[in-house]
Protein backbone atom coordinates (compact mmCIF):
# COMPACT_ATOMS: atom_id res chain seq x y z
CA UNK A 1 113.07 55.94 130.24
CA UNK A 2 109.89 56.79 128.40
CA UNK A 3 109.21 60.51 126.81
CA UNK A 4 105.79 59.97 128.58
CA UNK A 5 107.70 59.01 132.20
CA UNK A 6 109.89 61.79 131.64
CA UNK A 7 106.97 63.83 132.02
CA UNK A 8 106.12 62.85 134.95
CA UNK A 9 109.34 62.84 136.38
CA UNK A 10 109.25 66.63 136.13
CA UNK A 11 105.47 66.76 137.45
CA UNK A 12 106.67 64.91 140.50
CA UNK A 13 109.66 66.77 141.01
CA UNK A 14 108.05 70.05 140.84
CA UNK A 15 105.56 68.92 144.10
CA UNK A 16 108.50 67.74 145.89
CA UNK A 17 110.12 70.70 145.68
CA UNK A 18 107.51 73.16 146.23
CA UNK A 19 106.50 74.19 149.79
CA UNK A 20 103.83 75.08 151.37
CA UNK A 21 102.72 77.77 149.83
CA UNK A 22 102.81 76.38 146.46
CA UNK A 23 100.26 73.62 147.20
CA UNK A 24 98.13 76.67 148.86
CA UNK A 25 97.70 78.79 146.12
CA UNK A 26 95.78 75.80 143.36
CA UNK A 27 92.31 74.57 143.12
CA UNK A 28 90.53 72.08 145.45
CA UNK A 29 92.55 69.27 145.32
CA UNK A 30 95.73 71.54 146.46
CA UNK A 31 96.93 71.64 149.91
CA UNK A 32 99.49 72.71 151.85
CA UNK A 33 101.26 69.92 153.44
CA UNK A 34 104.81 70.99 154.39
CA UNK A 35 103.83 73.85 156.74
CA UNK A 36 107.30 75.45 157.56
CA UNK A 37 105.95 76.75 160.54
CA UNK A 38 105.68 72.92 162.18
CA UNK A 39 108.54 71.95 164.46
CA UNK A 40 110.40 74.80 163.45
CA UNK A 41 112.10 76.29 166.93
CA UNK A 42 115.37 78.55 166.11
CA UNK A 43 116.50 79.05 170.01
CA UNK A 44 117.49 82.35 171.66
CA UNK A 45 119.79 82.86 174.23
CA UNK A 46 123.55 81.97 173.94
CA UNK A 47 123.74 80.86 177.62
CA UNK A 48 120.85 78.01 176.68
CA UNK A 49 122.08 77.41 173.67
CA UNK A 50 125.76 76.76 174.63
CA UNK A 51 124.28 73.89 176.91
CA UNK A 52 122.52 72.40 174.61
CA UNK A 53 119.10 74.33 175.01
CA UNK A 54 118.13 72.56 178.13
CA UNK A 55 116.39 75.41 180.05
CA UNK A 56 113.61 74.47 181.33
CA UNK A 57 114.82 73.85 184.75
CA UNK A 58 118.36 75.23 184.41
CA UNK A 59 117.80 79.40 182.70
CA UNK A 60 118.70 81.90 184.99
CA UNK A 61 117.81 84.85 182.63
CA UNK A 62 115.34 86.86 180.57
CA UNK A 63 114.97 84.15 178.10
CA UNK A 64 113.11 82.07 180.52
CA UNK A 65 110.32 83.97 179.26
CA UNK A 66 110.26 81.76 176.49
CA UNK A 67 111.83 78.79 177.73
CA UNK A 68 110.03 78.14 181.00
CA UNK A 69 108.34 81.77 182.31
CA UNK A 70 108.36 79.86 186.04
CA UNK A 71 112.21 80.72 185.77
CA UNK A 72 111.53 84.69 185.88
CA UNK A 73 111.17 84.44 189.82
CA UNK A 74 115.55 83.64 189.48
CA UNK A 75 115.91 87.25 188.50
CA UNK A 76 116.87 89.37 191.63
CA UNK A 77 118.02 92.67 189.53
CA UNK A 78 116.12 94.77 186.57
CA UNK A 79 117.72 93.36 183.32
CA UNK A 80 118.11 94.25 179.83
CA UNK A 81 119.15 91.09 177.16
CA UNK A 82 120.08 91.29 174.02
CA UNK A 83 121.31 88.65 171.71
CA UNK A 84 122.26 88.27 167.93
CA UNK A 85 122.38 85.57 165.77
CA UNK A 86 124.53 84.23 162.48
CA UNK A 87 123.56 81.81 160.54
CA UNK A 88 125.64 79.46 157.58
CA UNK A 89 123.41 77.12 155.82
CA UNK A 90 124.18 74.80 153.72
CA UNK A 91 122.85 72.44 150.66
CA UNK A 92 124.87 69.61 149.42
CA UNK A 93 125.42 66.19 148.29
CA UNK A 94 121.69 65.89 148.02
CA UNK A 95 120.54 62.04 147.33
CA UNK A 96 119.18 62.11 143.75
CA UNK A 97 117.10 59.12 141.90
CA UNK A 98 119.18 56.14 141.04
CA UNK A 99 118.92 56.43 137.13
CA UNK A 100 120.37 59.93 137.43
CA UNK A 101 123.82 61.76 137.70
CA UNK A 102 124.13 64.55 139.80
CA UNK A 103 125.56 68.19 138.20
CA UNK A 104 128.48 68.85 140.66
CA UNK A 105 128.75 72.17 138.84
CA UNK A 106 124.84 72.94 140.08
CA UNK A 107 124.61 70.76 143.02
CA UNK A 108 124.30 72.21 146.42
CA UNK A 109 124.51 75.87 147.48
CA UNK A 110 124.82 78.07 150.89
CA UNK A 111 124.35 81.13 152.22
CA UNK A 112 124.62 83.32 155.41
CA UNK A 113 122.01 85.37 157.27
CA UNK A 114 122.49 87.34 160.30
CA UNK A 115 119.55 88.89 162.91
CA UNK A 116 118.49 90.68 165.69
CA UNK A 117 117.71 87.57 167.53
CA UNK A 118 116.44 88.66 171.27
CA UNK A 119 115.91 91.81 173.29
CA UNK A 120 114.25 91.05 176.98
CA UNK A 121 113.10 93.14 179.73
CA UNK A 122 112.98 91.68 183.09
CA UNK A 123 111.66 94.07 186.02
CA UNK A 124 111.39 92.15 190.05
CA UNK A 125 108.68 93.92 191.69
CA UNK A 126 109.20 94.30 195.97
CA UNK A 127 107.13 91.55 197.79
CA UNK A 128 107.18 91.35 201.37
CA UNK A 129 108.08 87.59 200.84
CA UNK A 130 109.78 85.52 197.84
CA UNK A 131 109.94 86.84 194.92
CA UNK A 132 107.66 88.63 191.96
CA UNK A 133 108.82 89.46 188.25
CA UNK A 134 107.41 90.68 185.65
CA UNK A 135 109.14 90.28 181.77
CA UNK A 136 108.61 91.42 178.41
CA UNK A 137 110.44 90.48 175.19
CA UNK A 138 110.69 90.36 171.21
CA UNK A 139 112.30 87.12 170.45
CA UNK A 140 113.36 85.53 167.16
CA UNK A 141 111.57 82.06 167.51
CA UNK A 142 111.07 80.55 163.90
CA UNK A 143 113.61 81.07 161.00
CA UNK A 144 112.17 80.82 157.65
CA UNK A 145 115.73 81.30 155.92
CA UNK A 146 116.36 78.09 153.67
CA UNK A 147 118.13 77.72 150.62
CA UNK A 148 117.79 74.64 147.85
CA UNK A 149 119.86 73.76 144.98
CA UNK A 150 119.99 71.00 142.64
CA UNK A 151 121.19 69.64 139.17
CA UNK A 152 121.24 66.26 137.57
CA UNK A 153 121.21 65.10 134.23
CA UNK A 154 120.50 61.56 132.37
CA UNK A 155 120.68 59.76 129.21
CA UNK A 156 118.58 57.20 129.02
CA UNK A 157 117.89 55.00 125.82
CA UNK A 158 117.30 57.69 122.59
CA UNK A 159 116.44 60.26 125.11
CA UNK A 160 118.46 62.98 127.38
CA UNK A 161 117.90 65.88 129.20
CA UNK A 162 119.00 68.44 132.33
CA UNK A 163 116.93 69.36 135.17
CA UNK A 164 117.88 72.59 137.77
CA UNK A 165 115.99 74.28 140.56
CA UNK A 166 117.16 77.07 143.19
CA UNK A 167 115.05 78.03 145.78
CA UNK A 168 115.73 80.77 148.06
CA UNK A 169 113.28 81.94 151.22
CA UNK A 170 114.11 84.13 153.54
CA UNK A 171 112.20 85.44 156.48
CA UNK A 172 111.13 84.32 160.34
CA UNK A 173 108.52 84.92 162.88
CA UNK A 174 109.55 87.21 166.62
CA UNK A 175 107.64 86.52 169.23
CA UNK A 176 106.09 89.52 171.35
CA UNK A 177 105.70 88.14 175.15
CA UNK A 178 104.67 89.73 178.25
CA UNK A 179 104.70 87.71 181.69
CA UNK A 180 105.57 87.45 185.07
CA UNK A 181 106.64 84.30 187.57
CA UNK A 182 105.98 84.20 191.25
CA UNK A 183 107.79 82.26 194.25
CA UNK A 184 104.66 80.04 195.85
CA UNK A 185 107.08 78.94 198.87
CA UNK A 186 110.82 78.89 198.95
CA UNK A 187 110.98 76.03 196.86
CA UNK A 188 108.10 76.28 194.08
CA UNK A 189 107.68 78.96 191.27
CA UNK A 190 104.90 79.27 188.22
CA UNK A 191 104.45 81.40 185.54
CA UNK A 192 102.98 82.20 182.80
CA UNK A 193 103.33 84.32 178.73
CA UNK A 194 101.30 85.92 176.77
CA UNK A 195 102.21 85.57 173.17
CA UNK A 196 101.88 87.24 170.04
CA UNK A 197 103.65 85.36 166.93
CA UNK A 198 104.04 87.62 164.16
CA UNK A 199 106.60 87.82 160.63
CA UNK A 200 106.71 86.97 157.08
CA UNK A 201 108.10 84.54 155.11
CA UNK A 202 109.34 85.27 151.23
CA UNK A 203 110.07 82.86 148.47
CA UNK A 204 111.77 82.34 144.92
CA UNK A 205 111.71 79.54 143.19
CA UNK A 206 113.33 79.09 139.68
CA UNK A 207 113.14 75.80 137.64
CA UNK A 208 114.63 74.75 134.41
CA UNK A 209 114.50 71.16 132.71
CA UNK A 210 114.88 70.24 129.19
CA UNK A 211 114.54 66.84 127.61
CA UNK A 212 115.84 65.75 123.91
CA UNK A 213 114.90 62.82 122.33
CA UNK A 214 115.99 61.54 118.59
CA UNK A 215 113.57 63.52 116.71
CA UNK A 216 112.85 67.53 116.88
CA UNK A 217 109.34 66.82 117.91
CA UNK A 218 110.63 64.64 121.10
CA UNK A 219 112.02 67.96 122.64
CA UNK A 220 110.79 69.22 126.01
CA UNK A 221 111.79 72.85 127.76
CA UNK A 222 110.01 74.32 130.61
CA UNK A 223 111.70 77.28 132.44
CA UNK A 224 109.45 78.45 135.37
CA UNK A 225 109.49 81.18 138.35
CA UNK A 226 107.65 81.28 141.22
CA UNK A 227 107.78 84.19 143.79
CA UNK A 228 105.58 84.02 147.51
CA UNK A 229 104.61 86.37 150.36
CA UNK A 230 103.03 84.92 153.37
CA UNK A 231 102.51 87.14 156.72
CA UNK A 232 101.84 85.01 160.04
CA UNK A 233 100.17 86.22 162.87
CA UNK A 234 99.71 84.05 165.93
CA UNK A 235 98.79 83.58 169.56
CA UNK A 236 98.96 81.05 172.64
CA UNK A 237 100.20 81.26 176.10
CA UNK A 238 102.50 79.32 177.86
CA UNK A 239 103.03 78.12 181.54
CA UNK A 240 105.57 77.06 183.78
CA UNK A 241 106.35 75.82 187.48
CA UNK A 242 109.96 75.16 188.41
CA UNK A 243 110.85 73.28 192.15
CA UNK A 244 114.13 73.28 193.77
CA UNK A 245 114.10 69.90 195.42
CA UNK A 246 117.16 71.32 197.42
CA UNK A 247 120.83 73.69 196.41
CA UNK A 248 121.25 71.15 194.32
CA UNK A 249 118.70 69.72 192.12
CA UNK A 250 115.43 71.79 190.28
CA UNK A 251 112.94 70.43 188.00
CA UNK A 252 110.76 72.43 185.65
CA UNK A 253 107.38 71.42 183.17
CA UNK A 254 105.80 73.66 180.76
CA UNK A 255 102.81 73.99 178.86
CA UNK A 256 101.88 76.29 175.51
CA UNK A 257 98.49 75.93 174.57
CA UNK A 258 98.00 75.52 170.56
CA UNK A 259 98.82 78.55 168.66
CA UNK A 260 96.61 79.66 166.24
CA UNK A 261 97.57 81.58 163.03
CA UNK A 262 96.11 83.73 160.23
CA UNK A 263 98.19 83.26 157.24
CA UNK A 264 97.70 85.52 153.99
CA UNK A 265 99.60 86.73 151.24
CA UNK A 266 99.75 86.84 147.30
CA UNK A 267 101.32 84.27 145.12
CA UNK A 268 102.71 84.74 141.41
CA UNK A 269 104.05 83.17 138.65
CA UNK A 270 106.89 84.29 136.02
CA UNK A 271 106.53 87.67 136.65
CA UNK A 272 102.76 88.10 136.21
CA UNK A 273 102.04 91.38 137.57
CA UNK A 274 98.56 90.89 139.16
CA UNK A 275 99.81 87.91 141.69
CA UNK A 276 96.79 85.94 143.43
CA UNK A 277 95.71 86.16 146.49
CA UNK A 278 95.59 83.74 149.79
CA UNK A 279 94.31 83.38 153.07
CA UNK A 280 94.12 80.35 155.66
CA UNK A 281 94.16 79.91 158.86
CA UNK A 282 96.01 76.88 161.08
CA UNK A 283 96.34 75.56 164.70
CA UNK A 284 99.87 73.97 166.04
CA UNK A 285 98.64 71.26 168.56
CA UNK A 286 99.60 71.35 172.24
CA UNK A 287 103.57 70.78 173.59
CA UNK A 288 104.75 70.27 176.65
CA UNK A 289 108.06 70.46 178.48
CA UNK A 290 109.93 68.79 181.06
CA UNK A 291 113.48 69.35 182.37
CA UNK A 292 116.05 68.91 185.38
CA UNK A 293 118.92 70.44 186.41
CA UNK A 294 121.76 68.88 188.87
CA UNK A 295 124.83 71.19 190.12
CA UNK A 296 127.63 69.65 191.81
CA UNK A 297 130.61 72.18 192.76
CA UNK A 298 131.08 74.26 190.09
CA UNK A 299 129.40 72.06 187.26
CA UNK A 300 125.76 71.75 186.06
CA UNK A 301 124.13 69.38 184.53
CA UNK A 302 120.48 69.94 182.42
CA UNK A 303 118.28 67.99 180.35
CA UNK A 304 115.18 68.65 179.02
CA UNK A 305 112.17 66.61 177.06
CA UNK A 306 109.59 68.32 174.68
CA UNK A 307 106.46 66.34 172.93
CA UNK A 308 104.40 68.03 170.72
CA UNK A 309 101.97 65.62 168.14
CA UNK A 310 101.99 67.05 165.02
CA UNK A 311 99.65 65.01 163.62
CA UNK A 312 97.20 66.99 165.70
CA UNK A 313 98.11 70.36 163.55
CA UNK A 314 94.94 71.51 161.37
CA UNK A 315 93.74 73.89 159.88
CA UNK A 316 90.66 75.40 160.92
CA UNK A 317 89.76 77.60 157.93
CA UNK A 318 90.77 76.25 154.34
CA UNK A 319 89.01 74.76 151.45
CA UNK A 320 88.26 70.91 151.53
CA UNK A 321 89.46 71.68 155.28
CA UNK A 322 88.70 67.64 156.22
CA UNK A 323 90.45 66.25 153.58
CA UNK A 324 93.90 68.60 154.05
CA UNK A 325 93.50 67.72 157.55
CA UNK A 326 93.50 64.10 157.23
CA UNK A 327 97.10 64.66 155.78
CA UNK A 328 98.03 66.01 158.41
CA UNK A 329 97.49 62.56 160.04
CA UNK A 330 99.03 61.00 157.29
CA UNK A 331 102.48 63.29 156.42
CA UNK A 332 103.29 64.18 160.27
CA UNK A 333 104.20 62.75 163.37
CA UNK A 334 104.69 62.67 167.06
CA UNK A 335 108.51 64.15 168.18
CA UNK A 336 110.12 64.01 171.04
CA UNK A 337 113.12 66.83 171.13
CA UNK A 338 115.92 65.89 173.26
CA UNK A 339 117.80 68.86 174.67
CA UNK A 340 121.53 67.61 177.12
CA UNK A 341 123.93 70.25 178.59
CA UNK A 342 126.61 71.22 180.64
CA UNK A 343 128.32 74.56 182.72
CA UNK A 344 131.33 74.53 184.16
CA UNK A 345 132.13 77.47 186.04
CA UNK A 346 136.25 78.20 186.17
CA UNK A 347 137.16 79.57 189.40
CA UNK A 348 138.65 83.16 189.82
CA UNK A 349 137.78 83.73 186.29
CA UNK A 350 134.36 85.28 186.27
CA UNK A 351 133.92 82.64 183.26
CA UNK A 352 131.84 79.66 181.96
CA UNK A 353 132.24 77.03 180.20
CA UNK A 354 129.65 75.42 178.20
CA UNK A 355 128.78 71.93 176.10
CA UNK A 356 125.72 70.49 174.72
CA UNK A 357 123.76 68.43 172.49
CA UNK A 358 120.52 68.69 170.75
CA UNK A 359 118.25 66.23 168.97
CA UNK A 360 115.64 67.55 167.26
CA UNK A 361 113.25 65.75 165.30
CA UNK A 362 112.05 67.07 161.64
CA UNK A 363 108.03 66.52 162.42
CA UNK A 364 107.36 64.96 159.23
CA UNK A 365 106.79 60.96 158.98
CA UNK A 366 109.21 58.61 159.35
CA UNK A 367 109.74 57.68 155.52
CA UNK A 368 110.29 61.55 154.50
CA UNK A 369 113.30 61.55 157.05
CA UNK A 370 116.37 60.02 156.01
CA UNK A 371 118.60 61.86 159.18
CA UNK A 372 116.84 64.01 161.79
CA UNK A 373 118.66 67.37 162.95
CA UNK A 374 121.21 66.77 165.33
CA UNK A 375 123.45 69.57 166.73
CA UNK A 376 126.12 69.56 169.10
CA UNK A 377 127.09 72.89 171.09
CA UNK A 378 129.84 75.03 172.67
CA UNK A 379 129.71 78.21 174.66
CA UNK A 380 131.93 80.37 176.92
CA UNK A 381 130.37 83.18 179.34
CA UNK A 382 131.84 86.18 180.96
CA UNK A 383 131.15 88.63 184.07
CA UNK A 384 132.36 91.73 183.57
CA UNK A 385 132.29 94.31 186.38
CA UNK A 386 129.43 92.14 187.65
CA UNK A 387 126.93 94.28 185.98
CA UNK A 388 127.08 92.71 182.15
CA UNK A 389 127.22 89.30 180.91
CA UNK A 390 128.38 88.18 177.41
CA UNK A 391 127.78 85.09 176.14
CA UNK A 392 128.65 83.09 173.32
CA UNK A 393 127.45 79.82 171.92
CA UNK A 394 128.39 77.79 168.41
CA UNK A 395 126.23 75.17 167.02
CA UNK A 396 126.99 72.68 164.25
CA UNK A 397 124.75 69.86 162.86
CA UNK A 398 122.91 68.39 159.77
CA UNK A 399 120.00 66.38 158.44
CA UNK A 400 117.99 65.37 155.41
CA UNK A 401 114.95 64.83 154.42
CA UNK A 402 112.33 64.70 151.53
CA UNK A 403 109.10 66.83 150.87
CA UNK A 404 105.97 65.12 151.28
CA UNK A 405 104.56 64.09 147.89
CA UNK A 406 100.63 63.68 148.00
CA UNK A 407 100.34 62.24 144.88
CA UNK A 408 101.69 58.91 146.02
CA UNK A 409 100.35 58.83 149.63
CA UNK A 410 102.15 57.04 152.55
CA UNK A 411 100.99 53.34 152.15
CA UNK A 412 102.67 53.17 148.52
CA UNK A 413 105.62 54.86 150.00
CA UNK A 414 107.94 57.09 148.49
CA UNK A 415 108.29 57.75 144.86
CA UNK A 416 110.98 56.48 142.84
CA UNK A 417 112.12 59.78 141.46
CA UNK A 418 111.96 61.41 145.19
CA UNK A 419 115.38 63.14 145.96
CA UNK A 420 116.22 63.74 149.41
CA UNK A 421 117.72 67.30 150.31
CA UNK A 422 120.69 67.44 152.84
CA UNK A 423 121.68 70.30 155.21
CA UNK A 424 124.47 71.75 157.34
CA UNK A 425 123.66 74.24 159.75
CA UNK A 426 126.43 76.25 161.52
CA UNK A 427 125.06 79.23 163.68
CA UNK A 428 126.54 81.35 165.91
CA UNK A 429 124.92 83.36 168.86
CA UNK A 430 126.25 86.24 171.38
CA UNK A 431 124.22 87.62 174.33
CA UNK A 432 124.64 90.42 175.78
CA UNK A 433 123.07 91.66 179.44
CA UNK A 434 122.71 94.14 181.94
CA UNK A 435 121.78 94.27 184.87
CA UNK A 436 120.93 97.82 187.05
């Protein structure tokens, strides 16, 4: 490979690598396409979770608020939920270009991060008839946490040379609801949230590559930082209506309208101490919910649909705001999350037993996805003194997937130096709640 290819190897590497913040901090021809905000659902609840996340039609607790607010009318007693979450992640055994060898020693890297993941307030109000409740809550939603690792090296003709990046980001966005769901008849519910999206998201980046060729003047090193702050502030509202068919079926739809954010925050570069300055703002397109619920006995069964187009997303304050939209178009695409689970409620135990499956679709096009996230679930529940609930849910899965690279555009493909980053996920979640 050429000194001049070589080059560009690192040029392309360095966009692949770089998220969205990086591409909005350049001139006019920079834009932020891999907005970490975009499909990016982290789940609350351990109850939900252990079945999967289907909840649309099947919660029966505070977190319905977020999941399907129709589901609020359920709650027959003031209660308090809290929830915490751990998360492992995990970078390995990424796919690296063909003419290069991977650094085992540098290759891959994890790390743990554990939050305050739900806290949610659920107060029935007396009705004459049916039932009226009103809930408020500070959930966890979005996880910005991510970690990145890599090293390969080649020799290649007269020429050879090392490349290394790490990438940490920490971070998330809680979302501040208020709402309230009301019984139409015996059988029909709706509801409706308020929402207020707000956190931050931080990120380090650290690159090193250096090339060698047969004379001193063929020698290439570049070691680079780069070190973000973006705060996110949001809002949309969501709806719900849940029927119970009869004891034992209930279906449930939702609807939250496009949220729109104001993103700002400064950007620098190897420790430059006057870091720029940034400001956008962006609007996630419309998704909608659908789910059912079947109990037989002592076992129920939920599933649950959600479609959001995220080709739809824009931005509707930026520089050059038609042309970074029109990649939208080009870098995203429609998803359809499947979400399949089970409860099984032992008898004389005051316990539950839970199983589940989730597919969830990275939004980005079809050629930047080598394996969407899939996660399968388990969860166990507990009564105790039949005033407190504690739940517990574990979920395990992986993907992989590449960065979108504008400078080589869909209809040419994917580069031939584009390395594909894989992921384990293991989380764990416990719930905690009251009831007075």
């Amino acid at each position: 490979m050429s000194f001049m290819a070589r080059i560009s190897v690192v040029v392309v590497t360095v966009i692949l690598l770089f998220p969205i913040q990086s591409f909005a901090q350049g001139g006019d021809d920079d834009f932020p396409i891999a907005e970490i905000s975009a499909g990016n659902f982290f789940g609350i609840g351990a109850r939900g979770l252990g079945m999967g996340g289907a909840q649309i039609a099947a919660g029966m607790d505070g977190t319905a608020l977020v999941y399907n607010p129709a589901l609020l009318a359920r709650i027959r007693r003031i209660e308090i939920l809290t929830g915490m979450s751990h998360d492992r992640l995990s970078n390995d055994e990424n796919t690296y270009p063909t003419w290069s060898v991977p650094d085992k020693a540098f290759d891959g890297k994890s790390k743990s991060f554990t939050r305050l993941n739900a806290l949610n307030v659920s107060v029935p109000v007396p009705t004459y008839r049916g039932s009226a409740v009103v809930g408020f809550g500070v959930n966890r939603v979005m996880s910005f946490d991510h970690v990145f690792q890599f090293g390969h090296h080649w020799g290649v003709f007269d020429t050879w040379g090392t490349e290394r990046g790490s990438e940490l980001e920490t971070g998330g966005l809680y979302l501040y609801s208020a709402g309230g769901a009301i019984d139409l008849s015996p059988r029909l519910s709706v509801g409706g949230a308020l929402n207020l999206y707000h956190g931050r998201d931080n990120y380090t980046w650290d690159y090193y590559f250096h090339e060698q060729g047969t004379s001193p003047n063929e020698i290439v090193t570049e070691d680079y930082s780069q070190y973000i702050e973006s705060r996110y502030t949001g809002v949309s509202a969501r709806v719900g209506m849940s029927a119970n068919f009869n004891h034992n079926l209930s279906l449930g739809v939702t609807v939250e309208s496009p949220i729109s954010f104001a993103i700002d925050g400064e950007f620098s570069e190897d420790g430059w101490s006057y870091p720029d300055e940034f400001e956008y703002e962006l609007r996630h397109p419309f998704s909608f919910g659908a789910g059912a619920a079947l109990s037989i006995d002592r076992l129920q069964l939920a599933l649950d649909l959600h479609y959001t187009d995220w080709r739809q997303m824009e931005y509707t304050e930026y520089a050059n705001m038609a042309i970074a939209n029109n990649l939208f178009d080009l870098y995203y695409r429609e998803t359809v999350k499947l979400n399949v689970g089970a409860e099984y409620m032992l008898p004389r135990m005051g316990a539950k037993l839970r199983a589940g499956y989730m597919y969830d679709p990275i939004p980005y096009a079809d050629f930047l996805v080598k394996n969407d996230r899939e996660f399968v679930t388990i969860g166990v529940g507990f009564l105790i003194d039949r005033m407190m609930t504690l739940d517990i849910a574990f979920i395990t899965g992986s993907y992989e997937y590449t960065l979108p690279d504008p400078s080589v555009g869909p209809i040419a493909g994917l580069s031939a130096d584009a390395m594909f980053e894989k992921y384990s996920v293991n989380r764990l979640y416990v719930t905690t709640a009251f009831r007075l």
